[in-house]
N, C-alpha and C. Protein backbone atom coordinates (compact mmCIF):
# COMPACT_ATOMS: atom_id res chain seq x y z
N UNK A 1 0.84 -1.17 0.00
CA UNK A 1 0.00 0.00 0.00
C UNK A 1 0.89 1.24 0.00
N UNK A 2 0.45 2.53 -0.42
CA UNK A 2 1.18 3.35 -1.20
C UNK A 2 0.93 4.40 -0.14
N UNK A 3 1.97 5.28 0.53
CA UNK A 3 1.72 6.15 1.80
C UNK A 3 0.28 7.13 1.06
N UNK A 4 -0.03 7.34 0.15
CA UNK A 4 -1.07 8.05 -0.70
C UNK A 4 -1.93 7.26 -0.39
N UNK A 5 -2.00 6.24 -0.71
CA UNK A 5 -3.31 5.24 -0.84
C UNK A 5 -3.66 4.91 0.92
N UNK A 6 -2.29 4.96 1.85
CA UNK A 6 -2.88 4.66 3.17
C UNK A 6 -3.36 5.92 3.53
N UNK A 7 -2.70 7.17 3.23
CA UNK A 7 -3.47 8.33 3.81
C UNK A 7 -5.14 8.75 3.73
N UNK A 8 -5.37 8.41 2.31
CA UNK A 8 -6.87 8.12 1.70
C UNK A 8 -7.57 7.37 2.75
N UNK A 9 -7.00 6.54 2.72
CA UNK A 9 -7.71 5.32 4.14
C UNK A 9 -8.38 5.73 4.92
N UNK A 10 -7.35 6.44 5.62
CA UNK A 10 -7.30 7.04 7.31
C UNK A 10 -7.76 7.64 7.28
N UNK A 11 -8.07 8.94 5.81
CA UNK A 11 -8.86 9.88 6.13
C UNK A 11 -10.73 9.35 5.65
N UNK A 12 -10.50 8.23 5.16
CA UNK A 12 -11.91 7.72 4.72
C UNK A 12 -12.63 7.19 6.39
N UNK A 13 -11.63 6.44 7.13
CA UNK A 13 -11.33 5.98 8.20
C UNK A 13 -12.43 7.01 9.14
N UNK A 14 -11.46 8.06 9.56
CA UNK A 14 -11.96 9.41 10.41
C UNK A 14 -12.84 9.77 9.97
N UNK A 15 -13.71 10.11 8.22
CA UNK A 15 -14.94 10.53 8.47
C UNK A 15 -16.14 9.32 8.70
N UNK A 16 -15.34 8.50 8.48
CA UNK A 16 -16.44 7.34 9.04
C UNK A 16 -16.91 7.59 10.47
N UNK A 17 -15.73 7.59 11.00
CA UNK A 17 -15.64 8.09 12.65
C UNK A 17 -16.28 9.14 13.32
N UNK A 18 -16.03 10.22 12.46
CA UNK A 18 -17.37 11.25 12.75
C UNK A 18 -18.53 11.36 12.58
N UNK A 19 -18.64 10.17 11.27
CA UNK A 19 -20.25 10.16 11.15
C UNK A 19 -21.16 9.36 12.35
N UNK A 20 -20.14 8.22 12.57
CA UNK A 20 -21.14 7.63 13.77
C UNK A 20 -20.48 8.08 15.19
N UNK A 21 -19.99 8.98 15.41
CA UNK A 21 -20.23 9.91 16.25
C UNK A 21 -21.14 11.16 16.36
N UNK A 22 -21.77 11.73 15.25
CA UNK A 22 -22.46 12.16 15.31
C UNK A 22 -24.23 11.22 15.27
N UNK A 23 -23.97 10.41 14.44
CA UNK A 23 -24.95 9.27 15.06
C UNK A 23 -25.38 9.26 16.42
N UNK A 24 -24.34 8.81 17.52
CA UNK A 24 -24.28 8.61 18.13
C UNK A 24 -25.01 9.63 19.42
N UNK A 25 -24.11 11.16 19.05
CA UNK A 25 -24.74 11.79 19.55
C UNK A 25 -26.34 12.32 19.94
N UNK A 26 -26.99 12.41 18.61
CA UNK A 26 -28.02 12.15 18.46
C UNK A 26 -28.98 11.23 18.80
N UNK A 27 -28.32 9.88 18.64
CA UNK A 27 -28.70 8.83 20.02
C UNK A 27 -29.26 9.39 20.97
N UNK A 28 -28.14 10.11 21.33
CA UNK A 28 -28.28 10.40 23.01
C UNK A 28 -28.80 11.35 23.39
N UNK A 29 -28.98 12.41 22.29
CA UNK A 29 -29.78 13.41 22.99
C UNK A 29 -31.57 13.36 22.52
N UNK A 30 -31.58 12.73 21.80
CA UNK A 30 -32.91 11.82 21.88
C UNK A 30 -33.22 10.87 23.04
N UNK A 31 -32.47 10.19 23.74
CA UNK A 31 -32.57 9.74 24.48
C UNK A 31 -32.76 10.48 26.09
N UNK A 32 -32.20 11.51 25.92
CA UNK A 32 -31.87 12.27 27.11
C UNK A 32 -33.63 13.43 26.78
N UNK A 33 -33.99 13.54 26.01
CA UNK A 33 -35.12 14.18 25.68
C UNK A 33 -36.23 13.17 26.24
N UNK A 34 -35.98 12.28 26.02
CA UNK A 34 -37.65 11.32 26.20
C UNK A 34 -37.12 10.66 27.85
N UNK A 35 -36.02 10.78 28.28
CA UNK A 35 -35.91 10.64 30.07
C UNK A 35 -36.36 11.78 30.40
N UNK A 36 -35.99 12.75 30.40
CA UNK A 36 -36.77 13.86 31.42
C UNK A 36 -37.21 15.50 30.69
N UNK A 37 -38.16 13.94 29.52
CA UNK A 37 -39.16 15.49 28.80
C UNK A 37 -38.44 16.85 28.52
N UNK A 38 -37.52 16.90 27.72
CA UNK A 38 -36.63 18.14 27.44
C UNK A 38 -35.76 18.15 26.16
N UNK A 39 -35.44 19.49 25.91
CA UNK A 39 -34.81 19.03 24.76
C UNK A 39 -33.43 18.23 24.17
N UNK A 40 -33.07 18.03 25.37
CA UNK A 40 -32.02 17.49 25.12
C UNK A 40 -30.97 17.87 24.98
N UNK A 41 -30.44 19.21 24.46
CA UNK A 41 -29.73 20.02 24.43
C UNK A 41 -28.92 20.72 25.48
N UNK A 42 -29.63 20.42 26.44
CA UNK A 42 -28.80 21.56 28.02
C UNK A 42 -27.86 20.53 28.06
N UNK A 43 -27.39 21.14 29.27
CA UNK A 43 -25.74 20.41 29.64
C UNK A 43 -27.08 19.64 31.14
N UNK A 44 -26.50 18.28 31.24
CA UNK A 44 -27.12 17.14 32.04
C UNK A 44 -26.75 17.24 32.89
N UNK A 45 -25.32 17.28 33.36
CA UNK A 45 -24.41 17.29 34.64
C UNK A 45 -23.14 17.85 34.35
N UNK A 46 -21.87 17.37 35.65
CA UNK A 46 -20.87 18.40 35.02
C UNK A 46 -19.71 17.23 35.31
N UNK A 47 -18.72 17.67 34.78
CA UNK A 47 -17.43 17.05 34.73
C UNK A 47 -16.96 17.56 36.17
N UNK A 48 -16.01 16.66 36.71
CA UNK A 48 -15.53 16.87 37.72
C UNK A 48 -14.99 15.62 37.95
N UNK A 49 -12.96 16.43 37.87
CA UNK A 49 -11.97 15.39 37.87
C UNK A 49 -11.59 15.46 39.60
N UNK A 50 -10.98 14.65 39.93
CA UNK A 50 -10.01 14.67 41.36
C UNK A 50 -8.83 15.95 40.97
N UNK A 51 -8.64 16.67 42.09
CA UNK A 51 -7.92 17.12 41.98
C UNK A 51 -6.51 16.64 42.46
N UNK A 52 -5.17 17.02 40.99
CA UNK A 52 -4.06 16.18 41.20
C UNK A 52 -3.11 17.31 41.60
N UNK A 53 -2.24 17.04 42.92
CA UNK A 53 -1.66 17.82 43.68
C UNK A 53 -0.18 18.10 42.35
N UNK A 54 0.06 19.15 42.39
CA UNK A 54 1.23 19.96 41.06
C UNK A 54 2.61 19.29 41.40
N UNK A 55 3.26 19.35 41.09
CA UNK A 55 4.25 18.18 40.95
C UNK A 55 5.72 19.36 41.82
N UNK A 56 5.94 18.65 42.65
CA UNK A 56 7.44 19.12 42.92
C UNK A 56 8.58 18.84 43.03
N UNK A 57 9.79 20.02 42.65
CA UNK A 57 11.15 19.55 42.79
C UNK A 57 12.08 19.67 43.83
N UNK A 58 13.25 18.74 44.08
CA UNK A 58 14.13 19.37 44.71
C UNK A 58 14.60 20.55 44.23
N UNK A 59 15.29 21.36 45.61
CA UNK A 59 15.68 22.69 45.24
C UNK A 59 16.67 22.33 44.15
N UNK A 60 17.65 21.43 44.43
CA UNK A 60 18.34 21.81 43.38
C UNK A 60 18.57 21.64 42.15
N UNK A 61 17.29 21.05 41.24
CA UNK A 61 16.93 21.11 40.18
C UNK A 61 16.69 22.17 39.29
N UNK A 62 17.24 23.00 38.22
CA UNK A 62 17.47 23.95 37.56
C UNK A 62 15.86 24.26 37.44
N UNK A 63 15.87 25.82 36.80
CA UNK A 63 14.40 26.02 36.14
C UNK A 63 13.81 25.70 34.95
N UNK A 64 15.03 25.16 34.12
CA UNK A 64 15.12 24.94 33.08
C UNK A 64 15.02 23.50 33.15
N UNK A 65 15.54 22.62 33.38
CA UNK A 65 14.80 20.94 33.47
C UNK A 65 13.70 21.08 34.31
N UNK A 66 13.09 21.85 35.08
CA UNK A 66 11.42 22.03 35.92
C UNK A 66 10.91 21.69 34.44
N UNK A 67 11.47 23.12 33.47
CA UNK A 67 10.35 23.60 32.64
C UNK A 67 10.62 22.65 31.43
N UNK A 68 11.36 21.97 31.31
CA UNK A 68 11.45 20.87 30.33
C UNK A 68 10.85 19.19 30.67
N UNK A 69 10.87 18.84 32.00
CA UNK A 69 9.65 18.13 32.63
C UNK A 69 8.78 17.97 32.17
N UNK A 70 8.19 19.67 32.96
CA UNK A 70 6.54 19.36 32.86
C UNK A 70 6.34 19.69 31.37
N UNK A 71 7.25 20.15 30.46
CA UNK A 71 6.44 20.18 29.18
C UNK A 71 6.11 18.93 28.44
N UNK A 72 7.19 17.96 29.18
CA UNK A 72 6.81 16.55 28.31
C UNK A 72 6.12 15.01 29.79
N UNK A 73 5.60 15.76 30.44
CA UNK A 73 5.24 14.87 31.55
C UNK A 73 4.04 14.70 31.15
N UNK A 74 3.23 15.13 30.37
CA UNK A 74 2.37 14.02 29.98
C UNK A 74 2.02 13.68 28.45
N UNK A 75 3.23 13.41 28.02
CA UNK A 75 3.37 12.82 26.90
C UNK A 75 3.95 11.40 27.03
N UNK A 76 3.19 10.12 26.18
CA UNK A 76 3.84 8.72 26.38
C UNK A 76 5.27 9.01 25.16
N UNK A 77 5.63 8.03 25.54
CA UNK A 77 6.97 7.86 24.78
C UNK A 77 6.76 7.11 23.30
N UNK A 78 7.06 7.33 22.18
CA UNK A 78 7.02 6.74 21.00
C UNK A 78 7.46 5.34 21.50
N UNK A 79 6.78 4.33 20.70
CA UNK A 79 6.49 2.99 20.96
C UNK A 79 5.80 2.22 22.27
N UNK A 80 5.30 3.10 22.58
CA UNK A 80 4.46 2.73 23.97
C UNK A 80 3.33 2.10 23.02
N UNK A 81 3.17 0.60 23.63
CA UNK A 81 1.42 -0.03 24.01
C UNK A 81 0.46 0.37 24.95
N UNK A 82 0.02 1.47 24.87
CA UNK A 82 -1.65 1.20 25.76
C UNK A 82 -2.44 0.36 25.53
N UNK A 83 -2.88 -0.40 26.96
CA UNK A 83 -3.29 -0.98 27.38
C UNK A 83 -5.00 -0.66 27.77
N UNK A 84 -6.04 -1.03 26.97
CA UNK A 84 -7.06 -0.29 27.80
C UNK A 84 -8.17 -0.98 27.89
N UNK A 85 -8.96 -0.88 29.04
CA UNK A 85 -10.18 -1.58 29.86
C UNK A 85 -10.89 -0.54 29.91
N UNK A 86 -12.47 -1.38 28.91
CA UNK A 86 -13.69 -0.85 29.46
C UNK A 86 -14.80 -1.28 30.55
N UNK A 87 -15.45 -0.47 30.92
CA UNK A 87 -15.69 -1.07 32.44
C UNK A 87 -16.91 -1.73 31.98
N UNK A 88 -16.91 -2.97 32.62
CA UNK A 88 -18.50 -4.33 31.95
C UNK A 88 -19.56 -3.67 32.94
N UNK A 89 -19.17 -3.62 34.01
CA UNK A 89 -20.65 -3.68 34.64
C UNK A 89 -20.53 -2.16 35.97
N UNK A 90 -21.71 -1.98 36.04
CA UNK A 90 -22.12 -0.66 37.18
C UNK A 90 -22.28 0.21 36.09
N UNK A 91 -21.90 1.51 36.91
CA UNK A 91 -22.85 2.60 36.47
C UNK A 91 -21.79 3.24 35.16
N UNK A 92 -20.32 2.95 35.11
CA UNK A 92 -19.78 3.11 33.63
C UNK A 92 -20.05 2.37 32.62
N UNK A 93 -20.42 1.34 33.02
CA UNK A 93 -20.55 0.51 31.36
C UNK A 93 -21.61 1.06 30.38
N UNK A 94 -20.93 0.52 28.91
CA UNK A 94 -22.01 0.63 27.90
C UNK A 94 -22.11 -0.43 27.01
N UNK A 95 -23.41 0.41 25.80
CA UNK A 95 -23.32 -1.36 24.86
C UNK A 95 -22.11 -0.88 23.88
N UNK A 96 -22.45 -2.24 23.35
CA UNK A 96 -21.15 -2.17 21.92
C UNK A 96 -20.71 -0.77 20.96
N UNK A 97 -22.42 -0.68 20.69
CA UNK A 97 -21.94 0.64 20.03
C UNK A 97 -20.92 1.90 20.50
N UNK A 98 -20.98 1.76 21.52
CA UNK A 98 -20.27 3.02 22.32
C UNK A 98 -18.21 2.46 22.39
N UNK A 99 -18.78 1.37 22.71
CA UNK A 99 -17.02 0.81 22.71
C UNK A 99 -16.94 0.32 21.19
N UNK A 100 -17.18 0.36 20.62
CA UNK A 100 -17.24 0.07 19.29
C UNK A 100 -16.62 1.21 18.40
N UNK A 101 -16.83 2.38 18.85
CA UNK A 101 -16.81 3.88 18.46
C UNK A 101 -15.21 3.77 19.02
N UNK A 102 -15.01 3.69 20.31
CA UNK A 102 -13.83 4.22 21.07
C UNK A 102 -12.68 3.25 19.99
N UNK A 103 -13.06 1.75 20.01
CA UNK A 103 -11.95 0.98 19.12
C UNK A 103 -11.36 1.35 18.29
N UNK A 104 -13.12 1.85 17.26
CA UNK A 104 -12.49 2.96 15.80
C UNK A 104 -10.96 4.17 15.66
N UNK A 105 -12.11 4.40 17.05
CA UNK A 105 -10.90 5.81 16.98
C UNK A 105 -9.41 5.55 17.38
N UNK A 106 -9.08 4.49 18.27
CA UNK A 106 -7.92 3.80 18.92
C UNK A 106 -6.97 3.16 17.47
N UNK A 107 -8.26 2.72 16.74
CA UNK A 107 -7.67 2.39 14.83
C UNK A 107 -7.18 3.36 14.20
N UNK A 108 -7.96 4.63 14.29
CA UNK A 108 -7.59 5.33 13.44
C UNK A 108 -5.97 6.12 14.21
N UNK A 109 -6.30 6.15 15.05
CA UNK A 109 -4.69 7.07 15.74
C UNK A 109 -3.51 6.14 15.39
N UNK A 110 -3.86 4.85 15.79
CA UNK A 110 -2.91 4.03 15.32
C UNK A 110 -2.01 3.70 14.00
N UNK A 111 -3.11 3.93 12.89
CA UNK A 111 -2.90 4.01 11.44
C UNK A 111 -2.39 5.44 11.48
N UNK A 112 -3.12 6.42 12.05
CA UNK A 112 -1.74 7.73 11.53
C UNK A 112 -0.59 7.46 11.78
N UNK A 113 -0.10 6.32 12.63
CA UNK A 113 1.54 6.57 12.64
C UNK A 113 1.91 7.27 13.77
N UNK A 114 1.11 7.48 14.94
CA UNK A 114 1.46 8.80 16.15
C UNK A 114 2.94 7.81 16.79
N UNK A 115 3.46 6.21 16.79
CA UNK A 115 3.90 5.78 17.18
C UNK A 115 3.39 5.10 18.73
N UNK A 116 1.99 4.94 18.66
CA UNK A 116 1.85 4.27 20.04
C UNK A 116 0.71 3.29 19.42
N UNK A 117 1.07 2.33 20.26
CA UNK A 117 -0.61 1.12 19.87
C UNK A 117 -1.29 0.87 21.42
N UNK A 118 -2.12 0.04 20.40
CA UNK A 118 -3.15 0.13 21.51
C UNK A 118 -4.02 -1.42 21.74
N UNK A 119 -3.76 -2.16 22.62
CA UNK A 119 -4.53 -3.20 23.21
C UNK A 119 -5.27 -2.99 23.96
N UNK A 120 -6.35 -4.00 23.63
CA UNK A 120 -7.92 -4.24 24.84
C UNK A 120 -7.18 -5.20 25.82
N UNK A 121 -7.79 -5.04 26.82
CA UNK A 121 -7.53 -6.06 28.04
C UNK A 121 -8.64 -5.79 28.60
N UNK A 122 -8.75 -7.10 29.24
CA UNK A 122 -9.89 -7.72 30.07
C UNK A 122 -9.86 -7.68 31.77
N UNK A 123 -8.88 -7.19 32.23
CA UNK A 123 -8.11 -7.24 33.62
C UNK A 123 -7.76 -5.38 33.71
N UNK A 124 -9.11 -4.95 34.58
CA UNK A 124 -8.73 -3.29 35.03
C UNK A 124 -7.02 -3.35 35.52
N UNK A 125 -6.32 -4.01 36.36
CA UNK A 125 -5.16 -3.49 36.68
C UNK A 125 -4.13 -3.87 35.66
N UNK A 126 -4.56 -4.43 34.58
CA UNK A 126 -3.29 -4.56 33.14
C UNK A 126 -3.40 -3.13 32.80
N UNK A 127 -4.85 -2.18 32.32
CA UNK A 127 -4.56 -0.98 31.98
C UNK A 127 -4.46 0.04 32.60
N UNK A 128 -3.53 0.95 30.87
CA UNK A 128 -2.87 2.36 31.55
C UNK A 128 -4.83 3.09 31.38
N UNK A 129 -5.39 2.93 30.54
CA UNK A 129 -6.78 3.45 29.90
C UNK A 129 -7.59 3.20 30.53
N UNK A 130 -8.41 3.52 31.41
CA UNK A 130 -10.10 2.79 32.13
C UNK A 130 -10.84 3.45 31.62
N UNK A 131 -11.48 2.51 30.50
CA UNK A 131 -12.98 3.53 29.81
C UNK A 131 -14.12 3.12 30.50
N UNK A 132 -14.98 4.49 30.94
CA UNK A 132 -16.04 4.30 31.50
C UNK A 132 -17.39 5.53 30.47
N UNK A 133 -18.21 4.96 30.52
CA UNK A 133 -19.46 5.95 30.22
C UNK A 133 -20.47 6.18 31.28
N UNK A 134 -20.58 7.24 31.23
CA UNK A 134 -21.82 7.74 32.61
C UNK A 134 -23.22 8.84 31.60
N UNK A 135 -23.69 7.83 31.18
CA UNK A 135 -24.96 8.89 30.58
C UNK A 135 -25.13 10.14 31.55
N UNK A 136 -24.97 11.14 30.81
CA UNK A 136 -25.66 12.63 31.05
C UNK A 136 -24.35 13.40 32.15
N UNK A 137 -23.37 12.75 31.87
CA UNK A 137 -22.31 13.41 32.64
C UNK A 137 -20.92 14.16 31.68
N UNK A 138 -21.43 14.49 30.26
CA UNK A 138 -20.70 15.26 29.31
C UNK A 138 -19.42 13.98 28.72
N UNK A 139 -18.54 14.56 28.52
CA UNK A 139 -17.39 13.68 28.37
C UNK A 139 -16.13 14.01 28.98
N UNK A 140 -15.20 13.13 28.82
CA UNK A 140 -14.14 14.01 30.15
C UNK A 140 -12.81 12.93 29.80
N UNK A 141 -11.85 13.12 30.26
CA UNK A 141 -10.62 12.29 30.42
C UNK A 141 -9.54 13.03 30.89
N UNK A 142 -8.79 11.93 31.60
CA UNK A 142 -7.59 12.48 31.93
C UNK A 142 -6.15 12.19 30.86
N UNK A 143 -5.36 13.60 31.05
CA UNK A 143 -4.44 13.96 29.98
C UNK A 143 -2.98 13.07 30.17
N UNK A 144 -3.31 12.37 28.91
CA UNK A 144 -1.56 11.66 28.63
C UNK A 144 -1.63 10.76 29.86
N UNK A 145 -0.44 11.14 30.69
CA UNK A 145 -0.16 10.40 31.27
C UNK A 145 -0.42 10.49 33.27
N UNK A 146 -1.36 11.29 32.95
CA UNK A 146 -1.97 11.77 34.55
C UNK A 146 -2.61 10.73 34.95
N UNK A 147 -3.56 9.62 34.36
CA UNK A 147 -3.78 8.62 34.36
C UNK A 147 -3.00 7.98 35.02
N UNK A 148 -1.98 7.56 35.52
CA UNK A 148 -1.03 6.54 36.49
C UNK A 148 -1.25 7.03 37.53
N UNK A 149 -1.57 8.10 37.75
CA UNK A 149 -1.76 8.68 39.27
C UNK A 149 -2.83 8.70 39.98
N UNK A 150 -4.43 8.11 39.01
CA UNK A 150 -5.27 7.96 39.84
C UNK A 150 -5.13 6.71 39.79
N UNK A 151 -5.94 6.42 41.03
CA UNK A 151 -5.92 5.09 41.48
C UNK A 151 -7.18 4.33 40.65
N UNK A 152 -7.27 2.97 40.67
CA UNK A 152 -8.40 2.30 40.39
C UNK A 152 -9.57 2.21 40.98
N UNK A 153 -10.62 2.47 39.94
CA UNK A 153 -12.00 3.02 40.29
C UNK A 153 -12.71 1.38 39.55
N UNK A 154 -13.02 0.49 40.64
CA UNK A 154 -13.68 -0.68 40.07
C UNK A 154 -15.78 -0.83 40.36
């Protein structure tokens, strides 16, 4: 396959991806309309992460490796495998369609070439990733690699 012919792909790929994400959406705010008689449109609930305490150095660490740190502290490293678990049962889980969507998109990043892949696992403490869905609670995630620092939510 011809870097032309894979780029075509990926980009055939991604609008696939947006279309049934917008599908999707619509799903849901149809759905969120006929639960509590409305249009569907307002904001449902709100995001709200843990707050993660700012990272500190010894004194005698320059300002200049501080500031070269945190610019790449939450970036994974080229050739990293993520690892990622969606949650089966309680109040995150969803059906297929929804993890079905997330796979896509885990395909498509992968095929650009960003240099990281990506495995499903079946065992929450194999992954760096815990996907959860919470109808009517917006969407949300934590960045790069802030993820190692919360703990497991089973």
């Amino acid at each position: 396959m011809t870097d032309k012919t894979k780029t075509r792909s990926t980009q055939s790929k991604e609008q696939e991806l947006e279309a049934r994400i917008e599908k999707l959406e619509a799903q849901l705010r149809k759905h969120q309309h006929s639960a509590n008689g409305s249009s569907g449109d307002e904001v449902l609930g709100f995001c709200a992460l843990p707050e993660v305490p700012e990272r500190e150095f010894a004194p005698d660490v320059s300002p200049d490796r501080v500031r070269l740190i945190l610019l790449n502290d939450k970036k994974w490293v080229n050739g990293t495998k993520l690892r990622y678990y969606f949650f089966e049962r309680g109040r995150f889980s969803a059906g297929n369609d929804q993890k079905d969507l997330v796979r896509e998109g885990f395909e498509v990043w992968q095929n650009i070439g960003i240099g990281i892949s990506f495995e499903e696992v079946s065992d929450i403490s194999e992954a760096e990733i815990r996907i959860g869905f919470l109808q009517r609670d917006g969407a949300w995630s934590f960045v790069g690699r802030d993820v190692i620092d919360i703990p497991l939510i089973t």
